[in-house]
N, C-alpha and C. Protein backbone atom coordinates (compact mmCIF):
# COMPACT_ATOMS: atom_id res chain seq x y z
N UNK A 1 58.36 -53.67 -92.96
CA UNK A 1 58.27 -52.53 -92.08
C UNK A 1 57.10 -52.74 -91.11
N UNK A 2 57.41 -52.56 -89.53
CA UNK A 2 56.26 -52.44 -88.73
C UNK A 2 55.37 -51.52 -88.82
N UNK A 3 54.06 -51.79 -88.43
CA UNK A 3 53.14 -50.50 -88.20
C UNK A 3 53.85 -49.72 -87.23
N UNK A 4 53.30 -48.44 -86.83
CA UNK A 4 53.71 -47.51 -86.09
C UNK A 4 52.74 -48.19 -84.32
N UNK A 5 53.21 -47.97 -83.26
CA UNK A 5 52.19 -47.90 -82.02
C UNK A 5 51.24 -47.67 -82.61
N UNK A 6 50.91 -46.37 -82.43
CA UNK A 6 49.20 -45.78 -82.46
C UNK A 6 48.78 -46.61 -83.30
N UNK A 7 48.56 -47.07 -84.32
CA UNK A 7 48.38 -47.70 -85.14
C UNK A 7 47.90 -49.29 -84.65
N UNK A 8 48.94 -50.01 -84.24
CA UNK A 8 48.15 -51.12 -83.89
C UNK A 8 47.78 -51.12 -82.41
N UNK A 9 47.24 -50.10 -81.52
CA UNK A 9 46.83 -49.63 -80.63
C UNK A 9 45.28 -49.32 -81.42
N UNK A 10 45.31 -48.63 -82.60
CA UNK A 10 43.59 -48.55 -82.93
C UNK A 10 43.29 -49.89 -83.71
N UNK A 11 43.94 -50.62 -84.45
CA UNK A 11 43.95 -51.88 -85.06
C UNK A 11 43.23 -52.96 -83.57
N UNK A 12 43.86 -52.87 -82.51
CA UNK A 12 43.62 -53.68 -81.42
C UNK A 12 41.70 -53.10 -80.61
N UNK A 13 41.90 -51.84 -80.80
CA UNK A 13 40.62 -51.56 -80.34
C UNK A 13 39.55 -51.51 -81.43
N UNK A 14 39.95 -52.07 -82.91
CA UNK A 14 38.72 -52.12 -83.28
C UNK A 14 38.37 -53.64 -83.67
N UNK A 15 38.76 -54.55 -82.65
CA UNK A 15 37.93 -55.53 -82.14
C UNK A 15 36.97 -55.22 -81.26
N UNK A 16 37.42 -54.41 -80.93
CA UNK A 16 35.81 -54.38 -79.68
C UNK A 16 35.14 -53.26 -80.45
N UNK A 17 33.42 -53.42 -79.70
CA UNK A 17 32.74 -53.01 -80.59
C UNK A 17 32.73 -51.33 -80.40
N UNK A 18 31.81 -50.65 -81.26
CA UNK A 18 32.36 -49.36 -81.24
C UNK A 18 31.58 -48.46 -79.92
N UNK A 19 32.14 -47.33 -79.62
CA UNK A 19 31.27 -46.52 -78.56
C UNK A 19 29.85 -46.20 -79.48
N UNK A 20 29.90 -45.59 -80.05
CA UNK A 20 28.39 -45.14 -81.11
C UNK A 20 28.69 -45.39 -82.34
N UNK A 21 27.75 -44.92 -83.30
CA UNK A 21 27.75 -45.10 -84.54
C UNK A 21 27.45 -43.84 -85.44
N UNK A 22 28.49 -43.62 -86.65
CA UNK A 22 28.10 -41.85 -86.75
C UNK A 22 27.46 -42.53 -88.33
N UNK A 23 26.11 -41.43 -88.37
CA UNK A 23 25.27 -41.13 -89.22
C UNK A 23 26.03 -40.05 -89.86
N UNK A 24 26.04 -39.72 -91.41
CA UNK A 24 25.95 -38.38 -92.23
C UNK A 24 24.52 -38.24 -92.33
N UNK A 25 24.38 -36.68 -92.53
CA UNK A 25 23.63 -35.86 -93.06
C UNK A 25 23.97 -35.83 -94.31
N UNK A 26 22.66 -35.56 -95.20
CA UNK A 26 22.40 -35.86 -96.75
C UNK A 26 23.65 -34.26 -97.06
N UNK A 27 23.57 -33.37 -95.90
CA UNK A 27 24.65 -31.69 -96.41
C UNK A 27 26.24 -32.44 -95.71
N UNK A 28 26.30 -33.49 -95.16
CA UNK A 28 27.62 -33.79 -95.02
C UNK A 28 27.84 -34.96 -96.15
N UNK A 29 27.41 -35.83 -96.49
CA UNK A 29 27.26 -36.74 -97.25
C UNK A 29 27.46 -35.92 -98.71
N UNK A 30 27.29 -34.90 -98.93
CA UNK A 30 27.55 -33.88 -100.24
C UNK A 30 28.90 -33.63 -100.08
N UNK A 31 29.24 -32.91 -99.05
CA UNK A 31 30.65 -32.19 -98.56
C UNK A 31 31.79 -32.59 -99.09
N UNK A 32 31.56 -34.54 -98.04
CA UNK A 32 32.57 -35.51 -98.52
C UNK A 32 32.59 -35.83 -100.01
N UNK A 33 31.07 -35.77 -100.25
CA UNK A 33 31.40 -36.05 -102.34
C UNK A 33 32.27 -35.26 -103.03
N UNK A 34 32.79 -33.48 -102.07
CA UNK A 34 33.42 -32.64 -102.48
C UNK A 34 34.85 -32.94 -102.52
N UNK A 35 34.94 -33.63 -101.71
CA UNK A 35 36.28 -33.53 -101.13
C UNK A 35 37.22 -34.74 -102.44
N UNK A 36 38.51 -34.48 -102.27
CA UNK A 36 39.55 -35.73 -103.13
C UNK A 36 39.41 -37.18 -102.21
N UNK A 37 39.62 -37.66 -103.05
CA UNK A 37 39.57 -39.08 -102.84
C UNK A 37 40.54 -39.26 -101.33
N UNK A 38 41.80 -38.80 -101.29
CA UNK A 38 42.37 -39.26 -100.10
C UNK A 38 42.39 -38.22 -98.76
N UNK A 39 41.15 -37.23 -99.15
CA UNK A 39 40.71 -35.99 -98.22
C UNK A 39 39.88 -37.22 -97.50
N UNK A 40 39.30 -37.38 -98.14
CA UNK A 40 37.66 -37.94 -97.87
C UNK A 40 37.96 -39.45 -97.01
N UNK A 41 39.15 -40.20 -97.53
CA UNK A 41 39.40 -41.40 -96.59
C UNK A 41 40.26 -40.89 -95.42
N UNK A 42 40.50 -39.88 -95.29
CA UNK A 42 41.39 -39.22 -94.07
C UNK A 42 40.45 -38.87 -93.12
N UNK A 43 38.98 -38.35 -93.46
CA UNK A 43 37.81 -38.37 -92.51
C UNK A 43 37.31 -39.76 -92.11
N UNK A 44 36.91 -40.50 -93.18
CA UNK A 44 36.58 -41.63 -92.72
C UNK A 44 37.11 -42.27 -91.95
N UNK A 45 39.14 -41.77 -91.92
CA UNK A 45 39.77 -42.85 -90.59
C UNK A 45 39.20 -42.54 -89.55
N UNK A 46 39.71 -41.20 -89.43
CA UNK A 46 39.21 -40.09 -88.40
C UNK A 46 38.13 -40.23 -87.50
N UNK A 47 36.99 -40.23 -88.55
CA UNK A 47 35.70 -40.95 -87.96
C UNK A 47 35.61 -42.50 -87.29
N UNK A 48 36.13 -43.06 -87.95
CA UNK A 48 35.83 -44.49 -87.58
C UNK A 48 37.27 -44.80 -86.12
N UNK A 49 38.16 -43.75 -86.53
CA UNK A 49 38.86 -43.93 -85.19
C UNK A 49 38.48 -43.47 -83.72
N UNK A 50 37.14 -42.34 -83.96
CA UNK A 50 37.23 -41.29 -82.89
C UNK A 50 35.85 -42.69 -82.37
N UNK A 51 35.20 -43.38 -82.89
CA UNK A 51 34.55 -44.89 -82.31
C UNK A 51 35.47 -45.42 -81.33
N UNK A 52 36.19 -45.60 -81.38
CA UNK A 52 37.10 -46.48 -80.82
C UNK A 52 37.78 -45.81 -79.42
N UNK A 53 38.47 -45.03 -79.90
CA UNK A 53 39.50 -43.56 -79.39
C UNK A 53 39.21 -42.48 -78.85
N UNK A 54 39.04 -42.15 -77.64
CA UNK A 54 38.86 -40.32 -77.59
C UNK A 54 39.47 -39.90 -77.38
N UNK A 55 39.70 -39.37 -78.51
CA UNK A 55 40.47 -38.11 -79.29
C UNK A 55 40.45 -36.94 -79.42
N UNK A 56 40.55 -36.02 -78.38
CA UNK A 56 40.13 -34.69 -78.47
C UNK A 56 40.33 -33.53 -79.84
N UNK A 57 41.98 -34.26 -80.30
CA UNK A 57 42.17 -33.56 -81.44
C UNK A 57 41.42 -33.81 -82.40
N UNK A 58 40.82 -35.00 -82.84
CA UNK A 58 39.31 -34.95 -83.92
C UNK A 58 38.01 -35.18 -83.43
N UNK A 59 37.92 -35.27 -82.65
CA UNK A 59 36.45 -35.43 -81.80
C UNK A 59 36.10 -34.48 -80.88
N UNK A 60 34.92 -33.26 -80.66
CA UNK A 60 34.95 -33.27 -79.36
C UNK A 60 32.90 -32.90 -79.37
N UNK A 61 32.70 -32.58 -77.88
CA UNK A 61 31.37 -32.26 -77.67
C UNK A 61 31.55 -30.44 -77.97
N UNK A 62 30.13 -30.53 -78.51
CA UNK A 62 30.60 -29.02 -78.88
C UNK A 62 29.42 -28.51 -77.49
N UNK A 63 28.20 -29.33 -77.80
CA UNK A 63 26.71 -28.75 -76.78
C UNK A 63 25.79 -29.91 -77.00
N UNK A 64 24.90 -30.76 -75.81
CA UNK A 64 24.18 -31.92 -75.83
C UNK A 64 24.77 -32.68 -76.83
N UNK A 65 23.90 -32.90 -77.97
CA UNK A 65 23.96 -34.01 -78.54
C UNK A 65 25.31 -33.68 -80.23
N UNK A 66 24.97 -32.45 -79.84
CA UNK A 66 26.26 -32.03 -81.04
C UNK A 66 28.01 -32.29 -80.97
N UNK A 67 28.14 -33.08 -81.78
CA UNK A 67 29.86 -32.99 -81.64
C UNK A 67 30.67 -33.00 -82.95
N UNK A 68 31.91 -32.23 -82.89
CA UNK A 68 32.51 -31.97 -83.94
C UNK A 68 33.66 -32.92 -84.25
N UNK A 69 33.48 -33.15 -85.49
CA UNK A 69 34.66 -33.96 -85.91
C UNK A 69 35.39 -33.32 -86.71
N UNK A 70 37.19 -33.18 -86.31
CA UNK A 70 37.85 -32.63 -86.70
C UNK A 70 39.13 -33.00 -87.85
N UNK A 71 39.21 -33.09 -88.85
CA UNK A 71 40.43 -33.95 -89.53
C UNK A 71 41.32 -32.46 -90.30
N UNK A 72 42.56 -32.51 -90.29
CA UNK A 72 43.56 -32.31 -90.74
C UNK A 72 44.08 -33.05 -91.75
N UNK A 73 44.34 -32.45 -92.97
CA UNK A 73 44.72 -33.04 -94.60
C UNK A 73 45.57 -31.89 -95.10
N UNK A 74 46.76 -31.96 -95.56
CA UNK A 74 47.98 -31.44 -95.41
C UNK A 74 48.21 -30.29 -94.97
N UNK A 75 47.88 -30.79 -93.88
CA UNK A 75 48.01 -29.27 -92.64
C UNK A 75 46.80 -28.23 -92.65
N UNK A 76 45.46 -28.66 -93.45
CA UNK A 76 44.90 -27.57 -93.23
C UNK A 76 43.13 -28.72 -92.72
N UNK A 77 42.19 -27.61 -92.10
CA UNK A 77 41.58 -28.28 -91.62
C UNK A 77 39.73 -28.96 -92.73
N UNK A 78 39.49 -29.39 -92.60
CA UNK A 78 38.88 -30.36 -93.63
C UNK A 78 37.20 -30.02 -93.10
């Protein structure tokens, strides 16, 4: 079975290197300890895709240096 587009569309852009690099906070770094195992790698795509990707639906600027990252895990928001 092939990958899907999008898919090797972010596979292809993560040869190049990333736009920034996201830090957790020791209160987000807890959060994710909260979360299930395949909650928690559904952010991490998320995250490591919105490097690559801008993605309004999981990424956006909220004010200066603040921005929200957004993930969806079976339909509800994370």
């Amino acid at each position: 079975m092939f990958p899907e587009k999008e898919t090797i569309k972010f596979e292809i852009k993560k040869l190049v290197n990333p736009k920034f690099k996201v830090v957790f906070t020791e209160e987000a770094a807890n959060f994710l300890d909260s979360l299930s195992e395949k909650a928690r790698n559904k952010v991490f795509f998320n995250n490591d895709k919105a490097t690559f990707v801008n993605d309004p639906e999981i990424f956006k600027k909220m004010e200066d240096d603040i921005w929200e990252f957004r993930t969806l895990y079976q339909r509800q928001a994370i």
